[in-house]
C-alpha atoms as a PDB file:
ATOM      1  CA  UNK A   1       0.000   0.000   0.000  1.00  0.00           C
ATOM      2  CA  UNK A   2       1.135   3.074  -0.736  1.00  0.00           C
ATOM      3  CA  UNK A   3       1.539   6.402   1.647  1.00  0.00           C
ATOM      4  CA  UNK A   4      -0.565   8.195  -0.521  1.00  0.00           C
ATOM      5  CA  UNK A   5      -3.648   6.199  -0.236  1.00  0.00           C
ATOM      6  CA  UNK A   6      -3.173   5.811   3.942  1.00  0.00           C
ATOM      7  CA  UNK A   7      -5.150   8.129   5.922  1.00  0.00           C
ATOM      8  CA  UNK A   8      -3.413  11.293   7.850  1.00  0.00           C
ATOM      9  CA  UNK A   9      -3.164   9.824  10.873  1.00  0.00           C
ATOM     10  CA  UNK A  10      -2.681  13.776  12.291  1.00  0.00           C
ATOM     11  CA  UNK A  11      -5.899  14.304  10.521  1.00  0.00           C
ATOM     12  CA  UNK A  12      -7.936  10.947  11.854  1.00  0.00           C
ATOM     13  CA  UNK A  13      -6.478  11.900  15.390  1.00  0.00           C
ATOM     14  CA  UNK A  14      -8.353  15.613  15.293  1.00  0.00           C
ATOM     15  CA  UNK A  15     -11.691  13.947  13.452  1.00  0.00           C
ATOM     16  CA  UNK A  16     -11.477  11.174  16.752  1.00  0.00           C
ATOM     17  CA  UNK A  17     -10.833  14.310  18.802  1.00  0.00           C
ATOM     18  CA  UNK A  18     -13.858  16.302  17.854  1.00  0.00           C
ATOM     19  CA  UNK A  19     -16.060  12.739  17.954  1.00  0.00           C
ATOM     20  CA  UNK A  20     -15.374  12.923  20.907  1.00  0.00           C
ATOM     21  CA  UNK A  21     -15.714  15.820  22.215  1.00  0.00           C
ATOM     22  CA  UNK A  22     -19.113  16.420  20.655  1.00  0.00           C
ATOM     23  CA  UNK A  23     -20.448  12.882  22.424  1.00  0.00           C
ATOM     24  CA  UNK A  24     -18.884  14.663  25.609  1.00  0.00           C
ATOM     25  CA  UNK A  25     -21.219  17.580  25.290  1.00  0.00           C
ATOM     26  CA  UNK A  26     -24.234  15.456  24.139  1.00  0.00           C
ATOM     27  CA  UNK A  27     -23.596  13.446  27.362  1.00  0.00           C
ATOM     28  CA  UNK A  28     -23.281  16.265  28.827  1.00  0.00           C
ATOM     29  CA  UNK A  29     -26.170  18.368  27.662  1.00  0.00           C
ATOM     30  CA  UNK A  30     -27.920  14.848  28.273  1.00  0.00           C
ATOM     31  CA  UNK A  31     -27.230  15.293  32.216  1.00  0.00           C
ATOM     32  CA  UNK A  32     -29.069  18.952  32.225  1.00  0.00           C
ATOM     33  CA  UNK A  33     -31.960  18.100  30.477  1.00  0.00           C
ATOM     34  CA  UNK A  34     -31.819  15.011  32.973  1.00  0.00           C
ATOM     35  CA  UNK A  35     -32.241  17.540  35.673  1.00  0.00           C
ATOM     36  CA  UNK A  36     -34.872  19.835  34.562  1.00  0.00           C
ATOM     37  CA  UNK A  37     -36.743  16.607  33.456  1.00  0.00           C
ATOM     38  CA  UNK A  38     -36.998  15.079  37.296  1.00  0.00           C
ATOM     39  CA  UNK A  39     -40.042  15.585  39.229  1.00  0.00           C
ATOM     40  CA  UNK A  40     -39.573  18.887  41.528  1.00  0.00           C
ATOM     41  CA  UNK A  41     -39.873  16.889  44.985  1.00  0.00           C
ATOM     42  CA  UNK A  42     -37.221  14.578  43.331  1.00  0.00           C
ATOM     43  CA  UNK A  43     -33.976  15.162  44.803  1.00  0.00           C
ATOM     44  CA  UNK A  44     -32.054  12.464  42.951  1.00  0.00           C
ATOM     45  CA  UNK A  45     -31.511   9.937  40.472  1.00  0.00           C
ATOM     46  CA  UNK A  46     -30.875   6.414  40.882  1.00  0.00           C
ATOM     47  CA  UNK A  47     -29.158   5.272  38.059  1.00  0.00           C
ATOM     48  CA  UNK A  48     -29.761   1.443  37.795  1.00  0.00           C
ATOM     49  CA  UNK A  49     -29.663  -1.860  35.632  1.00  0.00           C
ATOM     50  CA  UNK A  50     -33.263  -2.310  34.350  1.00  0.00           C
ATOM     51  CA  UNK A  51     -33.360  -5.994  33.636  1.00  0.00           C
ATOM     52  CA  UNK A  52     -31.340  -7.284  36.867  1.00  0.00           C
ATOM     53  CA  UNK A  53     -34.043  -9.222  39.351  1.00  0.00           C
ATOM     54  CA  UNK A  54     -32.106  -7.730  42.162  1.00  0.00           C
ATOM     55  CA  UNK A  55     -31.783  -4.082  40.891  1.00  0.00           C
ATOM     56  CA  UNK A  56     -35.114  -4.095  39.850  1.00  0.00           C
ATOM     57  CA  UNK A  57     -36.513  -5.483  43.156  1.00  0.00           C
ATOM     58  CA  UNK A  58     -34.358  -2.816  44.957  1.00  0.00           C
ATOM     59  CA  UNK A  59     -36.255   0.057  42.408  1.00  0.00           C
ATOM     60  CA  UNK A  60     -39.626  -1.065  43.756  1.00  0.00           C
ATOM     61  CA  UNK A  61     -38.386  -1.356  47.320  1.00  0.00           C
ATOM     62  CA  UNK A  62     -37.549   2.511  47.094  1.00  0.00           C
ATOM     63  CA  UNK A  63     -40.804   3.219  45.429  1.00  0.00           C
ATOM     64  CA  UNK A  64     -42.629   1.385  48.649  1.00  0.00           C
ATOM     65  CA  UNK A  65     -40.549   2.889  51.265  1.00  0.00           C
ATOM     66  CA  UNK A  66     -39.449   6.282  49.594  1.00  0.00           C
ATOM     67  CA  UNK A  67     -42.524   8.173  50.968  1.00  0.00           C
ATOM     68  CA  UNK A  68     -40.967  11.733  50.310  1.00  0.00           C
ATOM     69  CA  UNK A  69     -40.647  10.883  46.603  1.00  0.00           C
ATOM     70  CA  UNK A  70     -36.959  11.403  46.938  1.00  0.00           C
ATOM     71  CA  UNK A  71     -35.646   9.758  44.128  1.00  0.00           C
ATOM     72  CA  UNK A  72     -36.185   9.517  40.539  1.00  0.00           C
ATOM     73  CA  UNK A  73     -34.881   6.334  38.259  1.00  0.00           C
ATOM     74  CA  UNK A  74     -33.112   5.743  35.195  1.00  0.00           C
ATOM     75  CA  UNK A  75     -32.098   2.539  33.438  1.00  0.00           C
ATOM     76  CA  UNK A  76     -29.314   1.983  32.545  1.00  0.00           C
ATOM     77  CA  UNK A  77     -30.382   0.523  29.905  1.00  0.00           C
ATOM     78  CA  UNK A  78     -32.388   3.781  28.487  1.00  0.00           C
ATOM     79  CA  UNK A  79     -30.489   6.455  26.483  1.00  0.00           C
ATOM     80  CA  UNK A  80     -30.849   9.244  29.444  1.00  0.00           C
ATOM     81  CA  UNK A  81     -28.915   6.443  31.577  1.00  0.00           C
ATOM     82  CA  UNK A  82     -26.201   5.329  29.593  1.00  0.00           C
ATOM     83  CA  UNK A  83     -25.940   9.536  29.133  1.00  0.00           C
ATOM     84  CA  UNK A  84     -25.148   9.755  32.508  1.00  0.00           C
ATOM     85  CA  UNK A  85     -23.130   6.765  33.322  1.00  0.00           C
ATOM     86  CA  UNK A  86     -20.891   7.974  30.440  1.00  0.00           C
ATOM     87  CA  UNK A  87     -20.822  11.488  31.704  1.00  0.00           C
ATOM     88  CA  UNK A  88     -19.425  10.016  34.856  1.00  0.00           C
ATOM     89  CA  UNK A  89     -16.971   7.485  33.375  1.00  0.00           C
ATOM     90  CA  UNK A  90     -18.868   4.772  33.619  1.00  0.00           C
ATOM     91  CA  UNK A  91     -19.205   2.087  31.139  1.00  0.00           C
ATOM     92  CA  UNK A  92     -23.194   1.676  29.952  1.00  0.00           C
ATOM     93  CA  UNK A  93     -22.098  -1.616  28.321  1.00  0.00           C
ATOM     94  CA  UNK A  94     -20.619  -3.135  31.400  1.00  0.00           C
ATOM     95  CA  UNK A  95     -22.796  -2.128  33.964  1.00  0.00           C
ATOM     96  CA  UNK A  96     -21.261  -3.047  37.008  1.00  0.00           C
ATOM     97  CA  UNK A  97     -21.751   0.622  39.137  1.00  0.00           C
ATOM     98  CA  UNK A  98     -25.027   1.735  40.822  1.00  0.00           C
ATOM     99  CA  UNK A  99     -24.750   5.390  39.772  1.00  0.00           C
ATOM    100  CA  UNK A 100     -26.257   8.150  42.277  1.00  0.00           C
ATOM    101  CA  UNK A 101     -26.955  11.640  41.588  1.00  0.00           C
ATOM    102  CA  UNK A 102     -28.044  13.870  44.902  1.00  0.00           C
ATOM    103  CA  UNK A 103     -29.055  17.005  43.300  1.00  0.00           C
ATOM    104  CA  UNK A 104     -29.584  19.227  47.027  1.00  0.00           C
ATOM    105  CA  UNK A 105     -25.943  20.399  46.692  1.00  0.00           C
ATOM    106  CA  UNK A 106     -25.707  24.470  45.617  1.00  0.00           C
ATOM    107  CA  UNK A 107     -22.222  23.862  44.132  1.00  0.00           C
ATOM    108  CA  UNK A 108     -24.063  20.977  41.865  1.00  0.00           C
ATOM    109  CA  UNK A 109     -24.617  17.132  42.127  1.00  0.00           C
ATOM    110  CA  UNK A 110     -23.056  15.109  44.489  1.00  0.00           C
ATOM    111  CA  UNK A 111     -21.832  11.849  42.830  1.00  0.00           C
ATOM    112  CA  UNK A 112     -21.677   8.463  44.454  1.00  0.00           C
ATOM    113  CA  UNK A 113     -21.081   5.079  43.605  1.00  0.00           C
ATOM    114  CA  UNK A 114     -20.955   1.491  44.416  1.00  0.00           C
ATOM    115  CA  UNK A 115     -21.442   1.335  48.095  1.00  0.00           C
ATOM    116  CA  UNK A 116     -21.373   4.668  48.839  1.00  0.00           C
ATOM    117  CA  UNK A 117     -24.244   5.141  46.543  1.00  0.00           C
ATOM    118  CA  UNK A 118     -26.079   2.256  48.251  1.00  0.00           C
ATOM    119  CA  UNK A 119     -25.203   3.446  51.297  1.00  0.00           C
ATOM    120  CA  UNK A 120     -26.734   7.072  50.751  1.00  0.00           C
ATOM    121  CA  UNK A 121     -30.068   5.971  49.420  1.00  0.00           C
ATOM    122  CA  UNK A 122     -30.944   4.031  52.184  1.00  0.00           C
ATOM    123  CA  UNK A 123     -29.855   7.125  54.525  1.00  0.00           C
ATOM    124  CA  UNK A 124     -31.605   9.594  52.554  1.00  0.00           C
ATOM    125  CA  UNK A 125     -34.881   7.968  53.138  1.00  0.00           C
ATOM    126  CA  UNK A 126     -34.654   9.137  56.810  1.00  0.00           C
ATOM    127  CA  UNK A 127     -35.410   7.910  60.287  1.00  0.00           C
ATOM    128  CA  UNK A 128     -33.774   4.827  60.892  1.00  0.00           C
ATOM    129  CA  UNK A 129     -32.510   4.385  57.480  1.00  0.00           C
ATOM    130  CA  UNK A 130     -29.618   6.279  58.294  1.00  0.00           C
ATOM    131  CA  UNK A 131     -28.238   3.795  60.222  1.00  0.00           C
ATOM    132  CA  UNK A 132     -26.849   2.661  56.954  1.00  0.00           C
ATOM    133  CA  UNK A 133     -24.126   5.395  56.727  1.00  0.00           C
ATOM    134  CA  UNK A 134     -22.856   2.830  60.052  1.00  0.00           C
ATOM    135  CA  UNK A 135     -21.174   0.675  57.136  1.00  0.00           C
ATOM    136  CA  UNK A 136     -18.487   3.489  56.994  1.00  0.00           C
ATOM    137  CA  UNK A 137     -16.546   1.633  59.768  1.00  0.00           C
ATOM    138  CA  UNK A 138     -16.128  -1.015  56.885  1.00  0.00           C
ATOM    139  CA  UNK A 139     -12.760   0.220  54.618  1.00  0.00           C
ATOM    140  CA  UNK A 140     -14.507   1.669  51.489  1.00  0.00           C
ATOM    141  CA  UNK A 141     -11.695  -0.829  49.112  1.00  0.00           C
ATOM    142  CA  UNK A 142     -13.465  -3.789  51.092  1.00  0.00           C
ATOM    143  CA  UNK A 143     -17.404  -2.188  50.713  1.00  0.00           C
ATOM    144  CA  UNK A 144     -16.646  -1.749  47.126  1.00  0.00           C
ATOM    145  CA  UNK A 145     -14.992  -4.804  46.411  1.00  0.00           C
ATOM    146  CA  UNK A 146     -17.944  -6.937  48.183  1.00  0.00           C
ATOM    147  CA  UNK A 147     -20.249  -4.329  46.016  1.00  0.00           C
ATOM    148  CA  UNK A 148     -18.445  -5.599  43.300  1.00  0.00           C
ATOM    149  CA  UNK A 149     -18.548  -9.157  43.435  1.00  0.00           C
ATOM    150  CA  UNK A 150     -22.429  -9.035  43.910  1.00  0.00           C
ATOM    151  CA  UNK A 151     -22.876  -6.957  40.968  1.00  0.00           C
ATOM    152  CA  UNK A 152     -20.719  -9.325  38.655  1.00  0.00           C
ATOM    153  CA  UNK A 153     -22.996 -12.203  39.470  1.00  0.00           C
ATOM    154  CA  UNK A 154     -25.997 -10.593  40.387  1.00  0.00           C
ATOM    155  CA  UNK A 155     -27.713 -12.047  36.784  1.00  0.00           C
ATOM    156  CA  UNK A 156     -26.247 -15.580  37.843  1.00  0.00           C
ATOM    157  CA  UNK A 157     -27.545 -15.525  41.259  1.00  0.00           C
ATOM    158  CA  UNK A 158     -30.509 -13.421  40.998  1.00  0.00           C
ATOM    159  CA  UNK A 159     -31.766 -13.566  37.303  1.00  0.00           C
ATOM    160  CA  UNK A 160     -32.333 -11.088  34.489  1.00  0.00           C
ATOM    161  CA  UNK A 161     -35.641 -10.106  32.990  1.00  0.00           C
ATOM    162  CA  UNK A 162     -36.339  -9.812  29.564  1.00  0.00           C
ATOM    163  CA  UNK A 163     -37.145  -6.568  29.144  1.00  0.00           C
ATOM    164  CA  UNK A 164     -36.428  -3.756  31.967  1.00  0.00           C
ATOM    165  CA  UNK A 165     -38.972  -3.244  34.854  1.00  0.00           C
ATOM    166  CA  UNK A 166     -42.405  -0.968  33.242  1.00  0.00           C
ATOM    167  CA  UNK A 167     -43.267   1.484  36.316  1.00  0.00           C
ATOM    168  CA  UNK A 168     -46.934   1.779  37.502  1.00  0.00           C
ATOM    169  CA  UNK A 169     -48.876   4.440  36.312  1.00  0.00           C
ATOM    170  CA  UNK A 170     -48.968   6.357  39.280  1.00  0.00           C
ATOM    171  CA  UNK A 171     -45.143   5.937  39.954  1.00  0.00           C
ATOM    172  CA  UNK A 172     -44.262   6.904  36.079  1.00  0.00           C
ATOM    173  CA  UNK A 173     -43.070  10.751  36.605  1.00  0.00           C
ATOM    174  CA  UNK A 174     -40.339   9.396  38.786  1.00  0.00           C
ATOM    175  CA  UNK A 175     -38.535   7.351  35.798  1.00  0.00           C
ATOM    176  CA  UNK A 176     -36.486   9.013  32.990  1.00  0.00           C
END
């Protein structure tokens, strides 16, 4: 092959660049409109794997015991989602993070994962829910890591549905 017919690899490098960049700001812009879109007495978003048994079952135990109307839910399976897993650095095609997004800050979102993000859910509900933020006396490496190992066999040891979880009616405005 000649040189003349291979691309200009200075030239592919700035058109990757600029890919890039604009699925940045699409991600990006997708997180804003993510925002506005919640329900007003929605402080947060749950970001979470819509066909997973167990993440699923945990979605509708937070929509039985959530009474303030806290949280709001995405799939991560849905495109506003995988917008905001990305716009975090987390990979939407290997799903392995619960992604939450407390929106109560003034300075912007407060971002947690794993068991963090676990953790503050169940203390944001209130009363004795906050006991959970107890599991702090537990090194974060070892939280994470036991996090972790759930989440890499949670379709293995929980199941997976077919098709991702279809809110009730009345519980609709609180999914993205």
């Amino acid at each position: 092959m000649s040189t003349d017919s291979m691309p200009d690899a200075a030239a592919s490098g700035r058109a990757g660049a600029v890919l890039i960049k604009r699925m940045a700001d699409a991600d990006l812009a997708g997180v804003d409109a993510v925002r506005r879109e919640i329900a007003d007495d929605c402080h947060a978003v749950l970001v979470f794997d819509g066909v997973c048994v167990l993440c699923s079952g945990w979605v509708r135990f937070l929509l039985r015991h959530d009474h303030a109307g806290r949280y709001a839910f995405a799939s991560m399976q849905g495109d506003r989602g995988r917008a905001l897993l990305r716009a975090h650095g987390l990979d939407p095609d290997d799903p392995l993070s619960l992604l939450l997004l407390e929106y109560d800050r003034a300075d912007g979102a407060r971002v947690s994962v794993d068991s963090d993000a676990v953790r503050r859910v169940l203390a944001g509900m209130g009363g004795l829910w906050r006991l959970a933020h107890l599991i702090v006396i537990l090194p974060r490496p070892l939280r994470d890591s036991l996090y972790r190992m759930l989440a890499r066999n949670r379709y293995r040891l929980f199941g997976r549905h077919e098709a991702c979880m279809v809110p009730e009616p009345a519980q609709a405005h609180r999914f993205l």
